[in-house]
C-alpha atoms as a PDB file:
ATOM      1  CA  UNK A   1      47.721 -18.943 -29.067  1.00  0.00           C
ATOM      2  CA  UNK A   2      45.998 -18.856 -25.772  1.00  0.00           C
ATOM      3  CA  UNK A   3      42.888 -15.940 -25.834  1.00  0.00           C
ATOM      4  CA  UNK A   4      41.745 -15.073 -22.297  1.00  0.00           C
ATOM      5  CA  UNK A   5      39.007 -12.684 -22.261  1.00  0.00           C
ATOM      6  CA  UNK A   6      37.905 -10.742 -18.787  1.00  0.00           C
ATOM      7  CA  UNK A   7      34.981  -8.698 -18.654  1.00  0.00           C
ATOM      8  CA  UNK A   8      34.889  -6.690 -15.443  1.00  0.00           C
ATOM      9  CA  UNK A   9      31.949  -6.415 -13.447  1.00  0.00           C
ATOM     10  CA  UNK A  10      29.295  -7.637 -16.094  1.00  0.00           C
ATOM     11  CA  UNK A  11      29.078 -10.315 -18.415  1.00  0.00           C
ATOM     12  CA  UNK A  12      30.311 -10.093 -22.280  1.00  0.00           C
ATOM     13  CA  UNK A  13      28.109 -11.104 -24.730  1.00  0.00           C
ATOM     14  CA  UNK A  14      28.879 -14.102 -26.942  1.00  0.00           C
ATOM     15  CA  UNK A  15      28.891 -12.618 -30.247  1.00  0.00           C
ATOM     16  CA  UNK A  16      31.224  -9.691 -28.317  1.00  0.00           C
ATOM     17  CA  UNK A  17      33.998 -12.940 -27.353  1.00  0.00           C
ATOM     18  CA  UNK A  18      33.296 -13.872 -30.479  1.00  0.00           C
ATOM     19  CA  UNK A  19      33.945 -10.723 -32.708  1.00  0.00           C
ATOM     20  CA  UNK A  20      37.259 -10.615 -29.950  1.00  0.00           C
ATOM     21  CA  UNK A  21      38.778 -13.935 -31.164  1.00  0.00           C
ATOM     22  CA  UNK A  22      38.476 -13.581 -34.382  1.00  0.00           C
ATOM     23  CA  UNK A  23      39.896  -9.604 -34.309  1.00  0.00           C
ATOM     24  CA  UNK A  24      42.884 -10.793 -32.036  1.00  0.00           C
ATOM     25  CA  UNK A  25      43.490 -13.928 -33.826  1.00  0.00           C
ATOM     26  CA  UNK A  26      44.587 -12.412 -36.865  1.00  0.00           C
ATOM     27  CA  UNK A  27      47.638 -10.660 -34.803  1.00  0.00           C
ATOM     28  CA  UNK A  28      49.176 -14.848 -35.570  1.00  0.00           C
ATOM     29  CA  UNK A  29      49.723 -13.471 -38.995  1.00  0.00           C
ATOM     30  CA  UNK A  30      52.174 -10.587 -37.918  1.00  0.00           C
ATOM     31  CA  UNK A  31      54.489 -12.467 -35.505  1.00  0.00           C
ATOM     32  CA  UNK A  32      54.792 -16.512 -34.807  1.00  0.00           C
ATOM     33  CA  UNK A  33      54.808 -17.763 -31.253  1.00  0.00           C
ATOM     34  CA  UNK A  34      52.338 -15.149 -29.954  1.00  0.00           C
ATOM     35  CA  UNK A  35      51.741 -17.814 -26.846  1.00  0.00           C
ATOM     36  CA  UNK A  36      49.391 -15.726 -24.457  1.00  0.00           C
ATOM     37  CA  UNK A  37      46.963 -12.774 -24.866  1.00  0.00           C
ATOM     38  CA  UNK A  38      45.301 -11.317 -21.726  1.00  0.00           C
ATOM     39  CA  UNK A  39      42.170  -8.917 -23.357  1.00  0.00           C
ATOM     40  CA  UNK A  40      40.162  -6.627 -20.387  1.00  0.00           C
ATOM     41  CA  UNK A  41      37.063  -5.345 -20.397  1.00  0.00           C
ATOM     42  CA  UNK A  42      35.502  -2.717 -18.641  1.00  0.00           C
ATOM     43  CA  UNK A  43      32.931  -0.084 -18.398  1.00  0.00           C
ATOM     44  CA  UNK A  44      34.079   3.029 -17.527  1.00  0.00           C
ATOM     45  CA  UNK A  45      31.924   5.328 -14.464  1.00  0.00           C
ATOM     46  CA  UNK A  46      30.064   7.683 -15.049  1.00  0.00           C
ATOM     47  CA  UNK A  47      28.234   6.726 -18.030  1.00  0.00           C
ATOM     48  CA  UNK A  48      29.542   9.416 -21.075  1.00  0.00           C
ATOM     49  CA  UNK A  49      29.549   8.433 -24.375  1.00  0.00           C
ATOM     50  CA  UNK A  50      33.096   6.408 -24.868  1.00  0.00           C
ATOM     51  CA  UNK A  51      32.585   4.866 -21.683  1.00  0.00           C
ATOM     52  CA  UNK A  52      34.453   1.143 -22.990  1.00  0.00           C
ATOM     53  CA  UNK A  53      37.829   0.445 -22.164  1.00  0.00           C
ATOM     54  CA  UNK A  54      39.878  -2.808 -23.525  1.00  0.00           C
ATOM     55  CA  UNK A  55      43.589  -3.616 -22.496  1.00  0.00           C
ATOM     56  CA  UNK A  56      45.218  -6.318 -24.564  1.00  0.00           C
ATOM     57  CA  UNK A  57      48.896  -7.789 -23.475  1.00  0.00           C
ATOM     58  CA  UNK A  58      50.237 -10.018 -25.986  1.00  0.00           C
ATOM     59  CA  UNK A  59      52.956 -12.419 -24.582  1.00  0.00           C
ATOM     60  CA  UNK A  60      55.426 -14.054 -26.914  1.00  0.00           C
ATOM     61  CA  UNK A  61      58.887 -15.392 -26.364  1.00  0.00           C
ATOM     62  CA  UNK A  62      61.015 -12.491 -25.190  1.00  0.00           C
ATOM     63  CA  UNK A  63      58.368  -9.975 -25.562  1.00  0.00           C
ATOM     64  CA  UNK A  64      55.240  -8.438 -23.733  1.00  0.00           C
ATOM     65  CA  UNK A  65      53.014  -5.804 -25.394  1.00  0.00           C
ATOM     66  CA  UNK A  66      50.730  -3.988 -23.982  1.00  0.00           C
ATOM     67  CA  UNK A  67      47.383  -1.365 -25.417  1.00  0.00           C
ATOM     68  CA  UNK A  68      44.751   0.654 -23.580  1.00  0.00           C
ATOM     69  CA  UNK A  69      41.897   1.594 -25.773  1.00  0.00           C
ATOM     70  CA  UNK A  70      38.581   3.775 -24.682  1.00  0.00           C
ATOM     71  CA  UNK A  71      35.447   4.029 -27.855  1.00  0.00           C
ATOM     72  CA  UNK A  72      32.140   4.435 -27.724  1.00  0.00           C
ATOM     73  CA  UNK A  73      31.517   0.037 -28.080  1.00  0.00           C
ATOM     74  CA  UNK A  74      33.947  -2.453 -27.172  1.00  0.00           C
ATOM     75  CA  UNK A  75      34.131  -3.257 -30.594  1.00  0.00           C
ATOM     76  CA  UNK A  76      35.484  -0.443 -31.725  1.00  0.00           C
ATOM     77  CA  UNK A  77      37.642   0.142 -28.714  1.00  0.00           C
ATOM     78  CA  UNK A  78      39.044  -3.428 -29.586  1.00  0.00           C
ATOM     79  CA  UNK A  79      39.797  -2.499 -33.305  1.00  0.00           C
ATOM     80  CA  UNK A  80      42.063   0.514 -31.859  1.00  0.00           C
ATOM     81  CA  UNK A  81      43.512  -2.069 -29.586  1.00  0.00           C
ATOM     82  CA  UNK A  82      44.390  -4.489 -32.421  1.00  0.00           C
ATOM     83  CA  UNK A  83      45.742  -1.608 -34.720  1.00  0.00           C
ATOM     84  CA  UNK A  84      48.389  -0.719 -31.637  1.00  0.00           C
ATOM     85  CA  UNK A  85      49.421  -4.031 -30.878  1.00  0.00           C
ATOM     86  CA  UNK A  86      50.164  -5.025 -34.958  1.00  0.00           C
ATOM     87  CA  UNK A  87      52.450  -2.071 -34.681  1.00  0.00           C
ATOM     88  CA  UNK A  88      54.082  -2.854 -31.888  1.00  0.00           C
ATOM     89  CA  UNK A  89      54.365  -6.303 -33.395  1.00  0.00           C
ATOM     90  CA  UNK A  90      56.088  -4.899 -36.563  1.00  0.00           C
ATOM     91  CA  UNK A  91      58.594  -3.013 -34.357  1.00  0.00           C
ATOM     92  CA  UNK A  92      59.669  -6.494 -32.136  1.00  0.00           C
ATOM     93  CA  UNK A  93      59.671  -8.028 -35.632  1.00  0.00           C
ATOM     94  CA  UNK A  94      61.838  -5.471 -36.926  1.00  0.00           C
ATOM     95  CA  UNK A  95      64.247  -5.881 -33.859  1.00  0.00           C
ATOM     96  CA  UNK A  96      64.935  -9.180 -34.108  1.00  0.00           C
ATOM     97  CA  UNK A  97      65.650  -9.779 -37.313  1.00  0.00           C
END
């Protein structure tokens, strides 16, 4: 699995990629042959108090999922990312068996 992380217009953190690859990694263990995941980062104008927004498409054979979060910290905006895209995961799962 291929993890591409874009922050937009400023520079993420280490420990933020970090705490990002680990949270999307574990989406392996709710469908095989996840192959490419796209995660966006941006900061959201004017400055309010859930001013993060992530956007993580998963790609796997025959399937592309997609989730738009906004939270007060990229972490936690990721976490609600993760959450929609396992669902979404257990759905396509679902389908094709």
């Amino acid at each position: 699995m291929d993890i591409n992380i874009q922050a937009i217009k400023f520079d993420a953190t280490e420990k933020l990629q970090n705490f990002i690859n680990k949270r999307i990694g574990k989406l392996s263990k709710f469908y095989e042959g996840i192959t490419n995941v796209d995660v966006s980062l941006k900061v959201i104008k004017p400055e309010t108090a859930a001013n993060k927004e992530v956007s993580i498409k998963v790609t796997a054979p025959h399937i592309e999922l997609f989730a738009s979060k906004i939270a007060d910290s990229f972490e936690d905006a990721t976490d609600l990312c993760a959450e929609a895209i396992q669902k979404q995961l257990a759905k396509a799962k679902e389908k094709n068996q």
